[in-house]
PDB file of N, CA and C in Angstrom:
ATOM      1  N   UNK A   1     146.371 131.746 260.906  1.00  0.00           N
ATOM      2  CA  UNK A   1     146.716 130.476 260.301  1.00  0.00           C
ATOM      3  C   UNK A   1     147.751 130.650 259.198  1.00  0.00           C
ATOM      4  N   UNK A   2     147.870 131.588 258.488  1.00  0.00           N
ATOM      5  CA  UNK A   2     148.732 131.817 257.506  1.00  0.00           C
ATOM      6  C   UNK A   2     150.020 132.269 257.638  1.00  0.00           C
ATOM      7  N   UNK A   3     150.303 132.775 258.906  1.00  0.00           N
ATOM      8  CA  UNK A   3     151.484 132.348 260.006  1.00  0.00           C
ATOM      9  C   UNK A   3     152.394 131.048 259.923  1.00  0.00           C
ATOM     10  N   UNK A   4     151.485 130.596 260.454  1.00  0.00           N
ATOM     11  CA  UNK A   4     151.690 129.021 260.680  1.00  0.00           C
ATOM     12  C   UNK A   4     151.928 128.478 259.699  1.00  0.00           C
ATOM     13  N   UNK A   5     151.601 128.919 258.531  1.00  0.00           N
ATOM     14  CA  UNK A   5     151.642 128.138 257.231  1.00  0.00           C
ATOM     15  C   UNK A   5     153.174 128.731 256.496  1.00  0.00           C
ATOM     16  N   UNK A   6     153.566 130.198 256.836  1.00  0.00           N
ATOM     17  CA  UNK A   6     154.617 130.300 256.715  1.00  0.00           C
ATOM     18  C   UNK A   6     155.572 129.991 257.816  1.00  0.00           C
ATOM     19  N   UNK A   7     155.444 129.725 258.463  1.00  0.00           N
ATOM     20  CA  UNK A   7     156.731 129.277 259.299  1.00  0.00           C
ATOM     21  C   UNK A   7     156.821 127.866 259.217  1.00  0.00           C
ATOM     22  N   UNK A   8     155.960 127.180 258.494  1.00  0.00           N
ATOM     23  CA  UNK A   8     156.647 125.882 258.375  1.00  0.00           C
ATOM     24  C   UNK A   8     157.321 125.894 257.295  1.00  0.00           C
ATOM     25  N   UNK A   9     156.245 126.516 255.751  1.00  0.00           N
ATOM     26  CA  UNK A   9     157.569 126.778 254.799  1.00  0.00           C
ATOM     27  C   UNK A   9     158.626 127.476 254.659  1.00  0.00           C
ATOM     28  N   UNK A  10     158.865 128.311 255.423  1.00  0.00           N
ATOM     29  CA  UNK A  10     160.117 128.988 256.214  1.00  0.00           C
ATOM     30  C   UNK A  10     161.335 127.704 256.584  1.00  0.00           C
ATOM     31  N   UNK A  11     160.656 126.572 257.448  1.00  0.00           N
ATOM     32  CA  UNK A  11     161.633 126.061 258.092  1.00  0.00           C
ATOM     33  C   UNK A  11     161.710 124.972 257.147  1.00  0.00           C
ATOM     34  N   UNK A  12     161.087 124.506 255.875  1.00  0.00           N
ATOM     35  CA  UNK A  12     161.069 123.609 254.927  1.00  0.00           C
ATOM     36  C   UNK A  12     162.628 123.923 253.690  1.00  0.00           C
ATOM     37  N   UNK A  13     162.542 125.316 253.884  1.00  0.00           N
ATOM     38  CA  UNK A  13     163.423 125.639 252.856  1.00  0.00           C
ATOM     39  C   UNK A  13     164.466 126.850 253.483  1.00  0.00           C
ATOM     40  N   UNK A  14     164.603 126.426 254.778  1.00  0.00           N
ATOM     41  CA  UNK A  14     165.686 127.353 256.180  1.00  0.00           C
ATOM     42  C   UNK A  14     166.705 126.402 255.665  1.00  0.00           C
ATOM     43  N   UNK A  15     168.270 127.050 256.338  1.00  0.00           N
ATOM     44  CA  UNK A  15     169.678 126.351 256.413  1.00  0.00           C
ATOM     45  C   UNK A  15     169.304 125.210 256.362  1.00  0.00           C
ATOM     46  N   UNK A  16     169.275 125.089 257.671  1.00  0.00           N
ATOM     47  CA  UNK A  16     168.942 123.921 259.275  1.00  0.00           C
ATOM     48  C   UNK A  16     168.245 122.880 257.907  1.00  0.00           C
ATOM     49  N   UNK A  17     167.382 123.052 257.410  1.00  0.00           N
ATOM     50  CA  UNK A  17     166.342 121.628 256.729  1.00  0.00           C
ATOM     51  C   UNK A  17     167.498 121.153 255.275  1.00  0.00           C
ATOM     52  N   UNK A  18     167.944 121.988 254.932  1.00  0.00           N
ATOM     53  CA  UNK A  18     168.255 121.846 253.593  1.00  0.00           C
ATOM     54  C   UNK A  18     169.930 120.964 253.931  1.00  0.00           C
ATOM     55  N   UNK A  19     170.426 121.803 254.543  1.00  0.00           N
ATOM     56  CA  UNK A  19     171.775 120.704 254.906  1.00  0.00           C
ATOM     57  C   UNK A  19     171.710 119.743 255.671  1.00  0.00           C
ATOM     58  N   UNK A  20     170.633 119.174 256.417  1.00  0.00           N
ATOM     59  CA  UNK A  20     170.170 118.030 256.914  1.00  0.00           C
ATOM     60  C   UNK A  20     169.174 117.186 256.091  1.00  0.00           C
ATOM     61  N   UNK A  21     169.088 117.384 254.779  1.00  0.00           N
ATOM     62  CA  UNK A  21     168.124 116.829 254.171  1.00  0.00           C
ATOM     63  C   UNK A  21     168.430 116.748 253.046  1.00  0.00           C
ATOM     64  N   UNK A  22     169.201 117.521 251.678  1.00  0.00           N
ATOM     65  CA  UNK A  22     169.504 117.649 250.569  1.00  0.00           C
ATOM     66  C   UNK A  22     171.034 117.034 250.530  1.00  0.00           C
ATOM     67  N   UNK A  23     171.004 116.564 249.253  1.00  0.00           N
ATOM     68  CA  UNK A  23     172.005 115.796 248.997  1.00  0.00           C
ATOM     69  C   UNK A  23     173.232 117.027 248.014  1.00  0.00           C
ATOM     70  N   UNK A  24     174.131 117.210 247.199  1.00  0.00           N
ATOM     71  CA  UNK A  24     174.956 117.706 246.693  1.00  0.00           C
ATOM     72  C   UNK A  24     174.716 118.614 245.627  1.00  0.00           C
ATOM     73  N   UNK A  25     173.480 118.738 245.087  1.00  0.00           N
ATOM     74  CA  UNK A  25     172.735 119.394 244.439  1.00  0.00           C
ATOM     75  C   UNK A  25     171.068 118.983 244.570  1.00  0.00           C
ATOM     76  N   UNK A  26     170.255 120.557 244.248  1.00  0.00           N
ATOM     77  CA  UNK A  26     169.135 120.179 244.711  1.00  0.00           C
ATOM     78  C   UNK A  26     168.383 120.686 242.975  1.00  0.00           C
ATOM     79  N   UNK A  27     167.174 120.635 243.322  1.00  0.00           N
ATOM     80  CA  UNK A  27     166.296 121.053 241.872  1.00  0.00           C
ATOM     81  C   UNK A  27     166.473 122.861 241.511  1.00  0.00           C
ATOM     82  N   UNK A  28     166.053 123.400 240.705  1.00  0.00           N
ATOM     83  CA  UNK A  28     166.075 124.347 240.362  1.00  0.00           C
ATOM     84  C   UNK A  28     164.969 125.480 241.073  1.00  0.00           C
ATOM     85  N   UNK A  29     163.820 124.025 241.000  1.00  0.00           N
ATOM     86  CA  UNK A  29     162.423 124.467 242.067  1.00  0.00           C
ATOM     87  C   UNK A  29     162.840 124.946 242.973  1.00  0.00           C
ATOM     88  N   UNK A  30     163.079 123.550 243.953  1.00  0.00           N
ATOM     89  CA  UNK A  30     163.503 123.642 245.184  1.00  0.00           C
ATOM     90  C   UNK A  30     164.257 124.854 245.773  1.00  0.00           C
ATOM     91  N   UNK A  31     165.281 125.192 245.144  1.00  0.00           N
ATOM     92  CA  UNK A  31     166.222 126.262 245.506  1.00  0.00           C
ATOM     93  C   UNK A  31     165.226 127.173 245.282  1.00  0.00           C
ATOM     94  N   UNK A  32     164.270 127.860 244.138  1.00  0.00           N
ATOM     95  CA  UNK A  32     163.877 128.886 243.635  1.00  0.00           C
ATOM     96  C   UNK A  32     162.996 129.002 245.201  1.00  0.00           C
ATOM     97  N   UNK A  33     161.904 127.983 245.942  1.00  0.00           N
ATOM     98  CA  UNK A  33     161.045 127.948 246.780  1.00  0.00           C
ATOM     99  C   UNK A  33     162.142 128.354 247.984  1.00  0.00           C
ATOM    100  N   UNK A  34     163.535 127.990 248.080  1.00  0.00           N
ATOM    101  CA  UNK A  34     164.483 128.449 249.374  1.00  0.00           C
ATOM    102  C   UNK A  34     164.261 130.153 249.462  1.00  0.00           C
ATOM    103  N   UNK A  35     164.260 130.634 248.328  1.00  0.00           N
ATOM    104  CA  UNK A  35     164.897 132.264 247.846  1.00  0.00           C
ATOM    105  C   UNK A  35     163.375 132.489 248.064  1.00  0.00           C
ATOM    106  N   UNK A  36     162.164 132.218 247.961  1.00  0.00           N
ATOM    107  CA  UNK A  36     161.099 132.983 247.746  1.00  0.00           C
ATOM    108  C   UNK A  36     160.573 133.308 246.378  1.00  0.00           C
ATOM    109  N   UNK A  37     160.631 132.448 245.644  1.00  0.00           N
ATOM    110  CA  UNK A  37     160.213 133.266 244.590  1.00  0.00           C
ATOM    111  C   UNK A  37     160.020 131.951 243.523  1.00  0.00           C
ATOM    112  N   UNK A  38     159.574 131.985 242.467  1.00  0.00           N
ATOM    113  CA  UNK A  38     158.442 130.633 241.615  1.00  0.00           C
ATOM    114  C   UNK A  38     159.770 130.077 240.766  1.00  0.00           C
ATOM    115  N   UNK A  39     159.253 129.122 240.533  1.00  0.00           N
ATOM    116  CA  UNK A  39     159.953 128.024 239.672  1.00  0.00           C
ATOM    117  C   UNK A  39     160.262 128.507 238.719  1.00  0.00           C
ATOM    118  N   UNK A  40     158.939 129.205 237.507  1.00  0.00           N
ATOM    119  CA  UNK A  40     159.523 129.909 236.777  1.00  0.00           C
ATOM    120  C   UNK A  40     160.274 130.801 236.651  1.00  0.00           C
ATOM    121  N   UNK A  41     160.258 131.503 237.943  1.00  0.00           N
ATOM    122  CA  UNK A  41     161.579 132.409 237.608  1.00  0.00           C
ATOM    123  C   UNK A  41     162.730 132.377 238.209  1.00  0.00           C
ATOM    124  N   UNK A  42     162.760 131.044 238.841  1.00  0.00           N
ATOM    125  CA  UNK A  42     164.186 130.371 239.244  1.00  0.00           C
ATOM    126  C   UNK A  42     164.613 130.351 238.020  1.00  0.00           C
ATOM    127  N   UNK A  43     163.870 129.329 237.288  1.00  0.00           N
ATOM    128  CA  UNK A  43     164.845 128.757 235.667  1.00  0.00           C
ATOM    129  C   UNK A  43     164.382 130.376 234.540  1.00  0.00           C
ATOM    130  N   UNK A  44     164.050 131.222 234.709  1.00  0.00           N
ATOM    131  CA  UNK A  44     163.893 132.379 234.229  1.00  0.00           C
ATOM    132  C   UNK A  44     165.823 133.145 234.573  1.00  0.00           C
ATOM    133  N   UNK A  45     165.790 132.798 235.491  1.00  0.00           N
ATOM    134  CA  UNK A  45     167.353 133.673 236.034  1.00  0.00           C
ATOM    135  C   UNK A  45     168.360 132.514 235.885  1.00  0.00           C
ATOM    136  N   UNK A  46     168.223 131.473 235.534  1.00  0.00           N
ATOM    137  CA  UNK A  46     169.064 130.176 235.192  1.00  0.00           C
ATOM    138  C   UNK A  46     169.861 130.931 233.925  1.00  0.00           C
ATOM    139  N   UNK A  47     168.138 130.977 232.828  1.00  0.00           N
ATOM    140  CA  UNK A  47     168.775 131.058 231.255  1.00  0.00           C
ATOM    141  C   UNK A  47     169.584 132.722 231.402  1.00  0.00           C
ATOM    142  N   UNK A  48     169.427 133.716 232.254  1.00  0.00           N
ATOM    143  CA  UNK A  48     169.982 134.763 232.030  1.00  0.00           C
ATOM    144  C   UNK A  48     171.223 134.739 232.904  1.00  0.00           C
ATOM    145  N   UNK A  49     171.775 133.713 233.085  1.00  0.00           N
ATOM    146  CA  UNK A  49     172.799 133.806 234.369  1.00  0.00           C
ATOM    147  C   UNK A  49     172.922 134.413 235.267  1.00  0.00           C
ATOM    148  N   UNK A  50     171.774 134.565 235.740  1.00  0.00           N
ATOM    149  CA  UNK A  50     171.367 135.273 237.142  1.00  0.00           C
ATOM    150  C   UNK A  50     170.641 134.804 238.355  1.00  0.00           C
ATOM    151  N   UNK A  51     170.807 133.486 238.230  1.00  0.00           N
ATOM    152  CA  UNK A  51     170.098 132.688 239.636  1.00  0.00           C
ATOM    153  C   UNK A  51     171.510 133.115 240.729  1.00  0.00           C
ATOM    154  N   UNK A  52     171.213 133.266 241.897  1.00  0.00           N
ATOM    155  CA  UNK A  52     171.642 133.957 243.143  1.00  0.00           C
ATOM    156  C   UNK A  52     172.775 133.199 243.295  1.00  0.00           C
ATOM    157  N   UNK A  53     172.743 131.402 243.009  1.00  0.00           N
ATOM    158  CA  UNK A  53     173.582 130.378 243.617  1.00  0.00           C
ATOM    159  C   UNK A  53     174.172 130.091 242.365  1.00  0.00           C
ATOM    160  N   UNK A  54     175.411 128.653 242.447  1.00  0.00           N
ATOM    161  CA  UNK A  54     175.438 127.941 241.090  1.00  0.00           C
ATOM    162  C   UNK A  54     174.336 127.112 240.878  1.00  0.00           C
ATOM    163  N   UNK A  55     174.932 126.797 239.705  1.00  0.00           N
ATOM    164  CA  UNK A  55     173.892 125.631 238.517  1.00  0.00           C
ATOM    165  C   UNK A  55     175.164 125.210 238.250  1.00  0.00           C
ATOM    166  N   UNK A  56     174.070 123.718 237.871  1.00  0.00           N
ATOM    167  CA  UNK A  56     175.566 122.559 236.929  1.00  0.00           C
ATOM    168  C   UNK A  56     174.736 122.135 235.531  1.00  0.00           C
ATOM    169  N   UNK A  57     175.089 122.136 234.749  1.00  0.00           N
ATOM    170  CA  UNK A  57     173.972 121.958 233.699  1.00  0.00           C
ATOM    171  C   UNK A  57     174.609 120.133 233.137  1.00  0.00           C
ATOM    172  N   UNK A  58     173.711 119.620 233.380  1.00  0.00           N
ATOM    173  CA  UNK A  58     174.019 117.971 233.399  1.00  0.00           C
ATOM    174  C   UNK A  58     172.973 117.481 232.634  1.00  0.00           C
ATOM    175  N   UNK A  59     173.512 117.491 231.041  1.00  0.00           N
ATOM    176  CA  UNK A  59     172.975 117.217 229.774  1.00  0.00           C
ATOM    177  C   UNK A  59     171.717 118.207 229.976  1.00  0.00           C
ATOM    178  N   UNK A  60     170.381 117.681 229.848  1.00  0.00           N
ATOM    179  CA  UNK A  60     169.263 118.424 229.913  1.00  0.00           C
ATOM    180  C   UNK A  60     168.687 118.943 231.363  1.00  0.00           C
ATOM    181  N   UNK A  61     169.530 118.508 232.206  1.00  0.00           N
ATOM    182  CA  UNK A  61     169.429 119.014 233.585  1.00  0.00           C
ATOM    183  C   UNK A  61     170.007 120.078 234.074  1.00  0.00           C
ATOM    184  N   UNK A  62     169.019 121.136 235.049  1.00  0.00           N
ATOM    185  CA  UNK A  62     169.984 121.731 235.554  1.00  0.00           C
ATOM    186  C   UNK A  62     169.645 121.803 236.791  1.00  0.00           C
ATOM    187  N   UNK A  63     171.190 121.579 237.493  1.00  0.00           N
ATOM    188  CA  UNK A  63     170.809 121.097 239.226  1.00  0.00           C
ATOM    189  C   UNK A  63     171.571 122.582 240.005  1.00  0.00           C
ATOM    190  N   UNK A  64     171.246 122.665 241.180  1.00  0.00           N
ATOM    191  CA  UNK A  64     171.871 123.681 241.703  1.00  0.00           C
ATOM    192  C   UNK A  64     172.647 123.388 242.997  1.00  0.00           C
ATOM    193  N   UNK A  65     173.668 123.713 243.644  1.00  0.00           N
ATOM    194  CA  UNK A  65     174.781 123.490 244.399  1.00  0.00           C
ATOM    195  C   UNK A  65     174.543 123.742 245.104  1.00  0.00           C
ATOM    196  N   UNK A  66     173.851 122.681 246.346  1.00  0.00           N
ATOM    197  CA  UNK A  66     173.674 122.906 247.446  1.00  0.00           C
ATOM    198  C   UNK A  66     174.755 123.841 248.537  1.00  0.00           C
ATOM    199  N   UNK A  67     175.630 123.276 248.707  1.00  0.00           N
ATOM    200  CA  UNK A  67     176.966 124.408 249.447  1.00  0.00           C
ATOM    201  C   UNK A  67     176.904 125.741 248.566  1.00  0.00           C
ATOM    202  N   UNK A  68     176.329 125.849 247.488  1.00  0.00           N
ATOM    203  CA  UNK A  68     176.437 127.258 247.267  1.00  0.00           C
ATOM    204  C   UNK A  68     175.022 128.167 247.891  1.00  0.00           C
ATOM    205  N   UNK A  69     174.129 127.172 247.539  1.00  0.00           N
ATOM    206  CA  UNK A  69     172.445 127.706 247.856  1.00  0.00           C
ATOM    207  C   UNK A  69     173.323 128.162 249.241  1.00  0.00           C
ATOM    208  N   UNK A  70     173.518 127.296 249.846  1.00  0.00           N
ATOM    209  CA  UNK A  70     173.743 128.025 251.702  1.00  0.00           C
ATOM    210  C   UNK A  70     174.176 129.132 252.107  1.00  0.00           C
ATOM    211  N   UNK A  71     175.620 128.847 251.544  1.00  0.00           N
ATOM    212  CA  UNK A  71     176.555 130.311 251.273  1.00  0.00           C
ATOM    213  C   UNK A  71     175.470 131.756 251.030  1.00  0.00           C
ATOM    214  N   UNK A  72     174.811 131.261 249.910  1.00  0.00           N
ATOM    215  CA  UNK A  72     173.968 132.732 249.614  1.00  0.00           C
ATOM    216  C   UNK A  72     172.978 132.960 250.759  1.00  0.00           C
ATOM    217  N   UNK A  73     172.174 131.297 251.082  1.00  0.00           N
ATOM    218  CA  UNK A  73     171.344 132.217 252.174  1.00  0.00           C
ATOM    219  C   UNK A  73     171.437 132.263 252.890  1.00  0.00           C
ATOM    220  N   UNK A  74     172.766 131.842 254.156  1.00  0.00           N
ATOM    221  CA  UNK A  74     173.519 132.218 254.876  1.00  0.00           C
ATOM    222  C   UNK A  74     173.862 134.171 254.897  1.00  0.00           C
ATOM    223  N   UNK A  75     174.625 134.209 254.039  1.00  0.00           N
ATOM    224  CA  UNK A  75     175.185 135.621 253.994  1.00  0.00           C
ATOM    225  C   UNK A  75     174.447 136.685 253.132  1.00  0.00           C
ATOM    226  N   UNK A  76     173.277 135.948 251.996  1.00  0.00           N
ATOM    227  CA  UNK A  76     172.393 137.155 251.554  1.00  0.00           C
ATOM    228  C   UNK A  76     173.180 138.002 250.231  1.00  0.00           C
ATOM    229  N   UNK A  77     174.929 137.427 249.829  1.00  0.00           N
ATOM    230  CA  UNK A  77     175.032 137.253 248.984  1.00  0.00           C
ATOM    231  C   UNK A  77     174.952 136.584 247.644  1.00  0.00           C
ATOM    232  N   UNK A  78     174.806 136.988 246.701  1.00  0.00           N
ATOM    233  CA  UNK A  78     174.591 135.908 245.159  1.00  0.00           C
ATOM    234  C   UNK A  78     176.293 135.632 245.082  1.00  0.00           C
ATOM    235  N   UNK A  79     175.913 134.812 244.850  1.00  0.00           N
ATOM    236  CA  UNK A  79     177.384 133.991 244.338  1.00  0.00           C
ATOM    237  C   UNK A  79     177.557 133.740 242.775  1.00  0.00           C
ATOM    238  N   UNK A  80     176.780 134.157 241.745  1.00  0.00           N
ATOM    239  CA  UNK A  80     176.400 134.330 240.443  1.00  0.00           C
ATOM    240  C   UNK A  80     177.388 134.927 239.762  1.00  0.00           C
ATOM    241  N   UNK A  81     177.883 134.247 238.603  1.00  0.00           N
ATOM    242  CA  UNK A  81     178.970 135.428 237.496  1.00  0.00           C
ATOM    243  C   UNK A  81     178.434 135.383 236.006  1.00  0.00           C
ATOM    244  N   UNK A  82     177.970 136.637 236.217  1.00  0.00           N
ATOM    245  CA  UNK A  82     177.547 136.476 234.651  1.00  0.00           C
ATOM    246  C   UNK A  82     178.681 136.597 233.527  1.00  0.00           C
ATOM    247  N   UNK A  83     178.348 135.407 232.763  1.00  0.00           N
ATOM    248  CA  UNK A  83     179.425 135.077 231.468  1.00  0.00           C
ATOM    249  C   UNK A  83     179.290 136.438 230.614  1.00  0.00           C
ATOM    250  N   UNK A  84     180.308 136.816 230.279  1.00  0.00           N
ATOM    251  CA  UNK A  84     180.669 137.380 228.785  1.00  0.00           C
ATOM    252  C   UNK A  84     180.065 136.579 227.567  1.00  0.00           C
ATOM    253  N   UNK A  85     179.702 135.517 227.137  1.00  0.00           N
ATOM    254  CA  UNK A  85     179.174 134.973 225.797  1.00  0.00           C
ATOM    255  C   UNK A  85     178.150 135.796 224.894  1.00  0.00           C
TER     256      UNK A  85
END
């Protein structure tokens, strides 16, 4: 059963669902649940400039770039530049 339970969240947060379903940016969650790995340490690698994809930081928001999320999990590269500041 726990199969089954991953292959649906597999296909919840696959290419195929996310570019048929997400709009131009998605949550920070969301993306973090695409990559495998918790919310907190999606926005954990946000504040260190190290989330895999972009971020847009929109006032107290921060959203992440869908065409970039893909790119990365498409090809398994990070598309990430960490600032000099």
């Amino acid at each position: 059963m726990h199969t089954q339970h991953s292959a649906i969240q597999d296909a919840q947060y696959g290419p195929a669902h996310i570019r048929a379903t997400w709009s131009g940016t998605g949550s920070v969650a969301e993306a973090s649940k695409a990559f495998g790995f918790s919310r907190a340490k999606g926005y954990a690698l946000v504040r260190q400039g190290q989330f895999p994809c972009r971020v847009l930081r929109i006032g107290r928001s921060t959203r992440v770039v869908t065409a970039s999320l893909l790119r990365v999990l498409e090809s398994g590269e990070p598309e990430y530049t960490v600032s000099s500041t």
